[in-house]
N, C-alpha and C. Protein backbone atom coordinates (compact mmCIF):
# COMPACT_ATOMS: atom_id res chain seq x y z
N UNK A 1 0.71 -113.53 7.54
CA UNK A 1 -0.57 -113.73 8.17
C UNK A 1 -1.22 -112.36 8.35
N UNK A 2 -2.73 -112.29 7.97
CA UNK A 2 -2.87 -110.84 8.13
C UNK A 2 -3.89 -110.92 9.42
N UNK A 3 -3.88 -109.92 10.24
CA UNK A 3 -3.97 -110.00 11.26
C UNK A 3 -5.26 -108.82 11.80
N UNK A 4 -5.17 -107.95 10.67
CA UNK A 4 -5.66 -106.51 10.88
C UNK A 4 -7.21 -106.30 10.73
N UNK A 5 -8.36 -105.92 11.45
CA UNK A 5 -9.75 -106.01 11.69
C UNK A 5 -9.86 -105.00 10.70
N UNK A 6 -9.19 -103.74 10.23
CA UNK A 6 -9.19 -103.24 9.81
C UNK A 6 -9.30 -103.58 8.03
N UNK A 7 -8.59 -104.42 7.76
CA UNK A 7 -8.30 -105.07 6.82
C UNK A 7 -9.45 -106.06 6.22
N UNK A 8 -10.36 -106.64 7.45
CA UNK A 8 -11.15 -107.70 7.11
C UNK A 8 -12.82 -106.83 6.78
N UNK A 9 -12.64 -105.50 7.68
CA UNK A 9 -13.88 -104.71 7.35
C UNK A 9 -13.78 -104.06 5.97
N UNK A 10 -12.15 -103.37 5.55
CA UNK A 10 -12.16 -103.40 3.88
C UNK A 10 -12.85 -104.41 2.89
N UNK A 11 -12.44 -105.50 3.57
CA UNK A 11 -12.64 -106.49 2.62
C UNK A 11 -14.49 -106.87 2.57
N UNK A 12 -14.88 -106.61 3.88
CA UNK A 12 -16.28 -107.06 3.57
C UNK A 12 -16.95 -105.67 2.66
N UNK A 13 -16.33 -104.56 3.20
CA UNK A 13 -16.69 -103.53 2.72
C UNK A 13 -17.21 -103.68 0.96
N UNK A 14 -15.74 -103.96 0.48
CA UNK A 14 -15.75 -103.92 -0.86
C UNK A 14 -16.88 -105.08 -1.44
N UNK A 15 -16.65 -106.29 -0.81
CA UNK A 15 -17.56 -107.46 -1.02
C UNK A 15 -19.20 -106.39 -0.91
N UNK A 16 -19.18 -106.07 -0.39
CA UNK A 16 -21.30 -105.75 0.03
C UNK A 16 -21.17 -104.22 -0.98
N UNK A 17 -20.21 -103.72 -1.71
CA UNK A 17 -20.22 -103.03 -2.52
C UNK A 17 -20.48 -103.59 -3.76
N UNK A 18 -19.68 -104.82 -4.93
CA UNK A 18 -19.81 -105.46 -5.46
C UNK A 18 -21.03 -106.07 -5.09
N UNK A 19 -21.67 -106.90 -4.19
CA UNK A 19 -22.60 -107.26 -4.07
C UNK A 19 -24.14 -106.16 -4.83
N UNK A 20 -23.97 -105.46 -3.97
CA UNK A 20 -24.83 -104.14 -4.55
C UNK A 20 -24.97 -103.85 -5.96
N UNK A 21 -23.71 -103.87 -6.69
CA UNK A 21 -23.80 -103.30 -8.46
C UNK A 21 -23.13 -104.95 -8.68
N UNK A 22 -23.70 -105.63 -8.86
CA UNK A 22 -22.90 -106.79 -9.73
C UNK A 22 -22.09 -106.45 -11.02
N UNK A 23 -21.03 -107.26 -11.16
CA UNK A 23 -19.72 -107.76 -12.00
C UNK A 23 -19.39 -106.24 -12.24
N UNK A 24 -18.60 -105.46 -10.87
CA UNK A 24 -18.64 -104.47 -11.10
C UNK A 24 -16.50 -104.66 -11.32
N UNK A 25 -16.12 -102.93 -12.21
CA UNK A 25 -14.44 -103.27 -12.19
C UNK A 25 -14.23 -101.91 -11.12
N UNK A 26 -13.11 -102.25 -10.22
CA UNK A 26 -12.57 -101.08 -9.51
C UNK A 26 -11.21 -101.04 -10.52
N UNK A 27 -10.72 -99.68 -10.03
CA UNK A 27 -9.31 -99.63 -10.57
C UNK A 27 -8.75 -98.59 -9.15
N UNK A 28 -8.03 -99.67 -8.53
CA UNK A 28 -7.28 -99.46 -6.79
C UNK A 28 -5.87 -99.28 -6.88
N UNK A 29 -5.50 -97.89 -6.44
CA UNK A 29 -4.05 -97.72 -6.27
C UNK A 29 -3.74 -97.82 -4.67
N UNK A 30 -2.44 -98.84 -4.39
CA UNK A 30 -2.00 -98.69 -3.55
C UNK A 30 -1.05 -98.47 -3.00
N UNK A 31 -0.72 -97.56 -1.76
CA UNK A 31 0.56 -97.01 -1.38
C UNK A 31 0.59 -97.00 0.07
N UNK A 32 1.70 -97.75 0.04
CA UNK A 32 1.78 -98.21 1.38
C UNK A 32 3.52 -98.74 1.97
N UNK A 33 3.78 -99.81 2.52
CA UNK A 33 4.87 -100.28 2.57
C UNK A 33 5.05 -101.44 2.51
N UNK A 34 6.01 -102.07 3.64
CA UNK A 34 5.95 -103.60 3.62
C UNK A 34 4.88 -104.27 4.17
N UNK A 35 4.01 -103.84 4.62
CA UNK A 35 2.92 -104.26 5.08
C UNK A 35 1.71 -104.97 4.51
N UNK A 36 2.01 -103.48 3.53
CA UNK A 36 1.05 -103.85 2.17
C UNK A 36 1.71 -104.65 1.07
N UNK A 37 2.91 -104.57 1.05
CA UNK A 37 3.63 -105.44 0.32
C UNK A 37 3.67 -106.33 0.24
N UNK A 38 4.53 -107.25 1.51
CA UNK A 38 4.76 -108.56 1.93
C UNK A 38 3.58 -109.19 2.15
N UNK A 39 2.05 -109.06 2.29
CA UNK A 39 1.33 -109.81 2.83
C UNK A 39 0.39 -109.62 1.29
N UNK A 40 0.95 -108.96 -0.10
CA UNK A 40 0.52 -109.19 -1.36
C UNK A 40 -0.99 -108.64 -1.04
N UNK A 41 -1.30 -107.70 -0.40
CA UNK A 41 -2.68 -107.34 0.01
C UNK A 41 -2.98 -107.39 -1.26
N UNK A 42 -2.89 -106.61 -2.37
CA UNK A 42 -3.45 -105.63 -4.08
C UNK A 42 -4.23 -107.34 -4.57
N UNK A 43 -3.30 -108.26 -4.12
CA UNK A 43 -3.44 -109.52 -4.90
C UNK A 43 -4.37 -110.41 -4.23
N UNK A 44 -3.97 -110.13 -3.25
CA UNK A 44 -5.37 -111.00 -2.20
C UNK A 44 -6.75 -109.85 -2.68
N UNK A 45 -6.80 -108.77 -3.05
CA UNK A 45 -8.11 -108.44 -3.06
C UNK A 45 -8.84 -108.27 -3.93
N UNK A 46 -7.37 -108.84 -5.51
CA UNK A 46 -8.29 -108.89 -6.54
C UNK A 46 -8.91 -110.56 -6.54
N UNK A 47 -7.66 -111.01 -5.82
CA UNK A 47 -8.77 -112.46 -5.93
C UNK A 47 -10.34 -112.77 -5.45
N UNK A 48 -10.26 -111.93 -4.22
CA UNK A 48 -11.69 -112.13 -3.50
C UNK A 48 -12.40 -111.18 -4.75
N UNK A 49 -12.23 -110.24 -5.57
CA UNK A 49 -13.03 -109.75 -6.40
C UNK A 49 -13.72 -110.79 -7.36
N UNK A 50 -12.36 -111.21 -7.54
CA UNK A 50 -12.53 -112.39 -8.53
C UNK A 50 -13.68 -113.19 -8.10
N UNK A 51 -13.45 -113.69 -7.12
CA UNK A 51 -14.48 -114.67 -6.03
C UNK A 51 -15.88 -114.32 -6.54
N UNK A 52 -16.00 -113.55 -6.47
CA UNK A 52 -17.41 -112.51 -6.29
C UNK A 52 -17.86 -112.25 -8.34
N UNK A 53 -17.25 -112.47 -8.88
CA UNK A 53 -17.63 -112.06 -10.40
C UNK A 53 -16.80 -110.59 -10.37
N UNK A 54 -16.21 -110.03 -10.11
CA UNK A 54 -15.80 -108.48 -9.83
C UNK A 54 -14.68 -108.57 -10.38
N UNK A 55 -14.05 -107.30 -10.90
CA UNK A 55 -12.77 -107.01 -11.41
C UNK A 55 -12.02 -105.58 -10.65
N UNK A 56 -10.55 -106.56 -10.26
CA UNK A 56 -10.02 -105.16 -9.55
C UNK A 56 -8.54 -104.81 -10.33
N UNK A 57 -8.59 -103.78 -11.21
CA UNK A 57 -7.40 -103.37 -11.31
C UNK A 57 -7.03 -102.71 -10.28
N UNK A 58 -5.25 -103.06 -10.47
CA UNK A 58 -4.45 -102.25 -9.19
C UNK A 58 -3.17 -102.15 -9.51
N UNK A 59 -2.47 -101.52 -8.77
CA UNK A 59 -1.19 -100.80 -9.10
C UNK A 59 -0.77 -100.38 -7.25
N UNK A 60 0.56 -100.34 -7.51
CA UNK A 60 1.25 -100.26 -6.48
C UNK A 60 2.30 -99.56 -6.35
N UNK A 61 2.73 -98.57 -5.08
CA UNK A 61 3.83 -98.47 -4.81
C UNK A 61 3.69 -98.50 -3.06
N UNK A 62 5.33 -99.54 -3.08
CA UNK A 62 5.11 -99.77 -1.52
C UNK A 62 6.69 -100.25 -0.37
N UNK A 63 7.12 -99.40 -1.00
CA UNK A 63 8.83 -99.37 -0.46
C UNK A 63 8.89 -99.83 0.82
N UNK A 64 9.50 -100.53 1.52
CA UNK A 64 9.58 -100.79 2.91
C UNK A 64 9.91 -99.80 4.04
N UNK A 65 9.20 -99.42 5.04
CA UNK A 65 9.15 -98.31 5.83
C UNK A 65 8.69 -96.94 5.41
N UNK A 66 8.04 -96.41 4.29
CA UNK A 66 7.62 -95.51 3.58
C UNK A 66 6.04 -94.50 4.65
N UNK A 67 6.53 -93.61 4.75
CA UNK A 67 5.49 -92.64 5.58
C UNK A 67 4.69 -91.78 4.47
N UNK A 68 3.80 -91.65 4.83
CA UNK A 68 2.89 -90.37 3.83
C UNK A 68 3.83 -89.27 3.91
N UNK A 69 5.12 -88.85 4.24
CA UNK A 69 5.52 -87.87 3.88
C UNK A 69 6.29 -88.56 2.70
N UNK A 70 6.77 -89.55 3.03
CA UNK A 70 7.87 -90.12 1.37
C UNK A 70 7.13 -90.17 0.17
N UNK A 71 5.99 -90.66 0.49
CA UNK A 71 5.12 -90.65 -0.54
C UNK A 71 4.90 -89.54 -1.56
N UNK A 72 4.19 -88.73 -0.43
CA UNK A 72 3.86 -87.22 -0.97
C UNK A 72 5.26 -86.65 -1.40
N UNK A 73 6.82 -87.12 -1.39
CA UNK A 73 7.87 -86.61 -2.14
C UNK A 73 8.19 -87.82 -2.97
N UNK A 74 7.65 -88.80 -3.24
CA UNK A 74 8.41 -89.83 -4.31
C UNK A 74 7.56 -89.53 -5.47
N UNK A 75 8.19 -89.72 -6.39
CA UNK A 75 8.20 -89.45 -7.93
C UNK A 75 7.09 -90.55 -8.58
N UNK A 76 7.39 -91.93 -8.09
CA UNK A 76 6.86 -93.17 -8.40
C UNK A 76 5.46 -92.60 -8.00
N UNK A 77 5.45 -92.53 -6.58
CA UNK A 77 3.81 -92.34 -5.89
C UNK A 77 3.59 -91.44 -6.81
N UNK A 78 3.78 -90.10 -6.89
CA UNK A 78 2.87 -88.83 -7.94
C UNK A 78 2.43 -89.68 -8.80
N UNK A 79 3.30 -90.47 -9.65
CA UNK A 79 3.34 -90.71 -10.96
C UNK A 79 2.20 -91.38 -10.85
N UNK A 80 1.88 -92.55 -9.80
CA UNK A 80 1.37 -93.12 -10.14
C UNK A 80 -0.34 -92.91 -9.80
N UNK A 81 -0.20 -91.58 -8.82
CA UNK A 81 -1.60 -91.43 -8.04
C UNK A 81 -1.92 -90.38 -9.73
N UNK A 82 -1.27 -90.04 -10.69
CA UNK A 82 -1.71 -89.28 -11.84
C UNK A 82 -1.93 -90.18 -13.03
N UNK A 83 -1.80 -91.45 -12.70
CA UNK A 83 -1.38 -92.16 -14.03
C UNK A 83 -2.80 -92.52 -14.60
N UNK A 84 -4.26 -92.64 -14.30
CA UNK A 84 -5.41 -92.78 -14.45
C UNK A 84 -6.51 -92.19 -13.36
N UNK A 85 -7.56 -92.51 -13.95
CA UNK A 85 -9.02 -91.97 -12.70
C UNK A 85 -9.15 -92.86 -12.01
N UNK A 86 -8.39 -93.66 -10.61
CA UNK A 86 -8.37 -94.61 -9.88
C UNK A 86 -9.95 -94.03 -9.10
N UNK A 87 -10.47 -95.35 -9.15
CA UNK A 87 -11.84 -95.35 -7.95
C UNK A 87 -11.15 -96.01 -6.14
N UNK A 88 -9.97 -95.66 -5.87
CA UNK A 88 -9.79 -95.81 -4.60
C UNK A 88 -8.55 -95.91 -4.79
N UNK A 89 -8.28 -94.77 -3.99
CA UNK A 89 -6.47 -95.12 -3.61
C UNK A 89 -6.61 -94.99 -2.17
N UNK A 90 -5.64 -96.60 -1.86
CA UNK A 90 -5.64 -97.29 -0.29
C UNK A 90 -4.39 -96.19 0.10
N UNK A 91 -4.17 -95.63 1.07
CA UNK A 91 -3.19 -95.19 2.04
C UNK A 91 -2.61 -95.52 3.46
N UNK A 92 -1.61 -96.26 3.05
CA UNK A 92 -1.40 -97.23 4.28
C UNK A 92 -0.15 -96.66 4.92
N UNK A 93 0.08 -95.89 6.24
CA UNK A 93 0.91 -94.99 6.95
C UNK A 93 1.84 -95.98 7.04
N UNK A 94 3.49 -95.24 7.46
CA UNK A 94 4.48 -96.42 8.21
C UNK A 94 3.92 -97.20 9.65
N UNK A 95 3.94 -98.31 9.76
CA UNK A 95 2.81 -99.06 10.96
C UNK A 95 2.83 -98.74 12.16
N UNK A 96 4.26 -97.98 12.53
CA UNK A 96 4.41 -97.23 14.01
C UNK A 96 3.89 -95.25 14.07
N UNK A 97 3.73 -94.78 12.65
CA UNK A 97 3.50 -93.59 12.34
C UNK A 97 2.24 -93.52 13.77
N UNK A 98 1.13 -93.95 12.75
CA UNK A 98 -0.31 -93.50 13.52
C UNK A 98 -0.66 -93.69 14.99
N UNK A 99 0.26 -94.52 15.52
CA UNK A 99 0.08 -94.60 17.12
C UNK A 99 1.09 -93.19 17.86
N UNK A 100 2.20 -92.84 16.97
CA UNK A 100 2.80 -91.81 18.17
C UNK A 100 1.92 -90.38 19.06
N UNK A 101 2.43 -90.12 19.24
CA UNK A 101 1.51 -88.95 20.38
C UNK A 101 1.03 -87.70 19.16
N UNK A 102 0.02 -87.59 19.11
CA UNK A 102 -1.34 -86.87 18.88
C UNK A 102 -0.58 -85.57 18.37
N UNK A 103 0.35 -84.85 19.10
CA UNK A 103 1.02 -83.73 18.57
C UNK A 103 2.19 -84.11 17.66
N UNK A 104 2.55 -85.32 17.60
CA UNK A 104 3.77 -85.88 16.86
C UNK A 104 2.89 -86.49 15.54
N UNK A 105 1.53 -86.81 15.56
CA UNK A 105 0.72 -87.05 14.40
C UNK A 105 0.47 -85.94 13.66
N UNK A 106 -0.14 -84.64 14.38
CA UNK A 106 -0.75 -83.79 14.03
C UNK A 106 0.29 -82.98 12.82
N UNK A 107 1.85 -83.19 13.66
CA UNK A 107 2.95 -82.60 12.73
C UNK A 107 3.48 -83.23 12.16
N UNK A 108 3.66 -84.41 12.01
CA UNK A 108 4.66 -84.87 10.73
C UNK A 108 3.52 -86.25 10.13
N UNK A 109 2.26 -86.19 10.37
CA UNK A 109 1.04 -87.46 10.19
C UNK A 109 0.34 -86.41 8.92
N UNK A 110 -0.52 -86.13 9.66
CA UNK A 110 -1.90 -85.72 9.26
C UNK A 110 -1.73 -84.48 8.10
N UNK A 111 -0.52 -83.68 8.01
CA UNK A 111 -0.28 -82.87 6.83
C UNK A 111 -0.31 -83.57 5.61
N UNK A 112 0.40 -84.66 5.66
CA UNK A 112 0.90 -85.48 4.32
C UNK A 112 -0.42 -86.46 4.16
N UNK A 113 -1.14 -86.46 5.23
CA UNK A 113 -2.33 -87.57 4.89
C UNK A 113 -2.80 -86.38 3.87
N UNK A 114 -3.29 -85.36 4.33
CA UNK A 114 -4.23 -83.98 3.32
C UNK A 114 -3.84 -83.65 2.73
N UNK A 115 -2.32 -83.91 2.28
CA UNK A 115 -1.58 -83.71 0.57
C UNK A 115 -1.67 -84.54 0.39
N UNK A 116 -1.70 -86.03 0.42
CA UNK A 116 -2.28 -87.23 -0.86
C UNK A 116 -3.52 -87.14 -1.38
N UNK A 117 -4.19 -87.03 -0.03
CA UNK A 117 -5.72 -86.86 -0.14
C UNK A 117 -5.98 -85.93 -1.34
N UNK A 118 -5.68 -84.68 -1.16
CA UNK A 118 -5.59 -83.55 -2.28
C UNK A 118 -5.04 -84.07 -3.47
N UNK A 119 -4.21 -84.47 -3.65
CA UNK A 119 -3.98 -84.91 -4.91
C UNK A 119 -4.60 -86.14 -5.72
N UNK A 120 -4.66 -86.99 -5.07
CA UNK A 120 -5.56 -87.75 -5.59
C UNK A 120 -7.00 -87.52 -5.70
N UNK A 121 -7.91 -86.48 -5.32
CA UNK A 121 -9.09 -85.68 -5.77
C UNK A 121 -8.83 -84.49 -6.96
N UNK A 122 -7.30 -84.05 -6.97
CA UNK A 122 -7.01 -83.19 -8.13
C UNK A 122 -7.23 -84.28 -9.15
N UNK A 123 -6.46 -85.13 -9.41
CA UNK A 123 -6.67 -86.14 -10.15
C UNK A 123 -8.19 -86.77 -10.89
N UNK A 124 -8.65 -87.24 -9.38
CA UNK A 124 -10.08 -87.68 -10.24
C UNK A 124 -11.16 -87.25 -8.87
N UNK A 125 -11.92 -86.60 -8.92
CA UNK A 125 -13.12 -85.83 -7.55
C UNK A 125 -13.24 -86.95 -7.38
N UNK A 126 -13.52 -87.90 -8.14
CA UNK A 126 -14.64 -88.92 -7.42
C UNK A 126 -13.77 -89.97 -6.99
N UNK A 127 -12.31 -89.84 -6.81
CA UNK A 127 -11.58 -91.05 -6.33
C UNK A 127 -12.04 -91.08 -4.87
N UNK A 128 -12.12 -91.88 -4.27
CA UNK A 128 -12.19 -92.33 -2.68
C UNK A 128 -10.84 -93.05 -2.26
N UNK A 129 -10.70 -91.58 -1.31
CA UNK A 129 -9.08 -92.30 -0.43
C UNK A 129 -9.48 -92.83 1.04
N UNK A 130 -8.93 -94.44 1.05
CA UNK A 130 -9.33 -94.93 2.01
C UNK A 130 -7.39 -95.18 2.87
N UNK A 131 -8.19 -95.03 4.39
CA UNK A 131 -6.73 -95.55 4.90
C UNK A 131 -6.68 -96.80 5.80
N UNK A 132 -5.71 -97.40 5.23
CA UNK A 132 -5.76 -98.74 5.92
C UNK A 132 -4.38 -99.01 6.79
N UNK A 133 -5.64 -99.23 7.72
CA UNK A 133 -4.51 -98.99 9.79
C UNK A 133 -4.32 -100.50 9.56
N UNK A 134 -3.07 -100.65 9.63
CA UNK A 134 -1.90 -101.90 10.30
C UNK A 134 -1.98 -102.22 11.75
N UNK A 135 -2.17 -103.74 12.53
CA UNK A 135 -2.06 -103.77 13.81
C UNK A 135 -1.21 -103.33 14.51
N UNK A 136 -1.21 -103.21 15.57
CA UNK A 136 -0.30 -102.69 16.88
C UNK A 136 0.51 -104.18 16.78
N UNK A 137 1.97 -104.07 17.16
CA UNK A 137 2.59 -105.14 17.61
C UNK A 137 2.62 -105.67 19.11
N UNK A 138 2.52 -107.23 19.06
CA UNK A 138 1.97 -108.14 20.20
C UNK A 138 2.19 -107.18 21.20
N UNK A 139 3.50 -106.54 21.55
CA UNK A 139 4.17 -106.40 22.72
C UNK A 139 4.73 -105.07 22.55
N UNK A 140 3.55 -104.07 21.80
CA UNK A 140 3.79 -102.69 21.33
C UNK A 140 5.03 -102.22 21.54
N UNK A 141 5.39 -101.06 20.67
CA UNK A 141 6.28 -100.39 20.01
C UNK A 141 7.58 -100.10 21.26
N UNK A 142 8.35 -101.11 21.68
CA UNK A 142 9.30 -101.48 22.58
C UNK A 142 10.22 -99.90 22.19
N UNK A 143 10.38 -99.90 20.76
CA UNK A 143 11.41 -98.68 20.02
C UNK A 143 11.16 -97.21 20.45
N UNK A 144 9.83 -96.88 20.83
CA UNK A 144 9.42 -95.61 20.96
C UNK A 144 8.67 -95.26 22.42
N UNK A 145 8.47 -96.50 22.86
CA UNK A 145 7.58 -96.74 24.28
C UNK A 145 8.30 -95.35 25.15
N UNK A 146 9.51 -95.29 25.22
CA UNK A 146 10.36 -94.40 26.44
C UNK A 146 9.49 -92.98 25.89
N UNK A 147 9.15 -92.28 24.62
CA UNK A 147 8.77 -90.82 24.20
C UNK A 147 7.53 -91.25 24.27
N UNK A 148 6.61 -91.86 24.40
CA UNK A 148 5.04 -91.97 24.60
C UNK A 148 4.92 -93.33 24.91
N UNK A 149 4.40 -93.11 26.50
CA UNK A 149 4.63 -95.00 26.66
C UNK A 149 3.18 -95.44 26.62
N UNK A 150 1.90 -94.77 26.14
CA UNK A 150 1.23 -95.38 25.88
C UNK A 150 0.77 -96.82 24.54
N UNK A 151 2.27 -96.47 24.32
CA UNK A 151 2.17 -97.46 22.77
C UNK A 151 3.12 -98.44 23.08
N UNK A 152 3.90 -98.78 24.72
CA UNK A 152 3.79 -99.68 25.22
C UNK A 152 3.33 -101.04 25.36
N UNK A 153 1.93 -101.27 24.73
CA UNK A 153 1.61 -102.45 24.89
C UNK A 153 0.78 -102.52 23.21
N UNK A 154 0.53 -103.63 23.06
CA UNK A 154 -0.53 -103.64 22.10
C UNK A 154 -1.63 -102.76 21.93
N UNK A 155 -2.47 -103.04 23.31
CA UNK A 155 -3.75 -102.08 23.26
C UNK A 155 -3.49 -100.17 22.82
N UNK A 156 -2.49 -100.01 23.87
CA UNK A 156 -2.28 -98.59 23.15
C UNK A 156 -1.45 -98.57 21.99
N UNK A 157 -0.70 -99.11 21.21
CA UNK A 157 -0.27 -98.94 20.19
C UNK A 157 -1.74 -98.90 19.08
């Protein structure tokens, strides 16, 4: 079930983009985890392309529990953020990454976000890296709550 507001503003996003240039093709790399995996996002969004007259190639890598730092060291991801001139590579963090505390983002988050980022503009300038935030769980991050308990509940996660 996808759950994520985040997810549904991509989606209109891309829709009122297509809308704009009719029977247009993207070619979307995505890297992410089980998130993006299990809920077949790549596939749900070529269908709504489909929907629309639109064509979305896509490609994937999306290991379960995978952080923008695994990424930025897996072989698969390089390979695959080099393998063509993608018009959007999605970047989807591990789902508890982006809520920890601000100095725990700043150091092991936000470096590896600006080495994908970088590389996938080495690749192609005009790629657009988008990142797509995963919900907070019902009854936030029970696992990490004791080192930042603002991610305690849903709302702060």
């Amino acid at each position: 079930m996808i759950r994520s507001l985040s997810f549904i503003l991509f989606i209109l996003a891309f829709i009122s983009h297509s809308v704009a240039q009719q029977h247009k093709t993207l070619k979307v790399l995505f890297l992410g985890n089980s998130y993006t995996y299990v809920n077949n996002l790549p596939q749900l969004i070529k269908d709504i392309a489909l929907a629309n007259s639109d064509t979305l190639v896509f490609d994937s890598n999306c290991p379960g529990g995978h952080t923008f730092n695994n990424h930025f060291n897996n072989a698969t991801s390089l390979s695959k953020i080099n393998a063509q001139a993608w018009d959007c590579v999605i970047l989807q963090a591990q789902s508890q990454e982006p809520s920890f505390s601000p100095g725990q983002v700043a150091a092991q988050t936000l470096p590896y976000a600006i080495k994908l980022d970088s590389l996938i503009k080495i690749n192609n300038n005009c790629s657009e890296t988008v990142f797509y935030e995963t919900w907070g769980r019902k009854n936030g991050d029970a696992s990490n709550c004791g080192s930042y308990p603002p991610i305690c509940t849903y709302i702060g996660m």
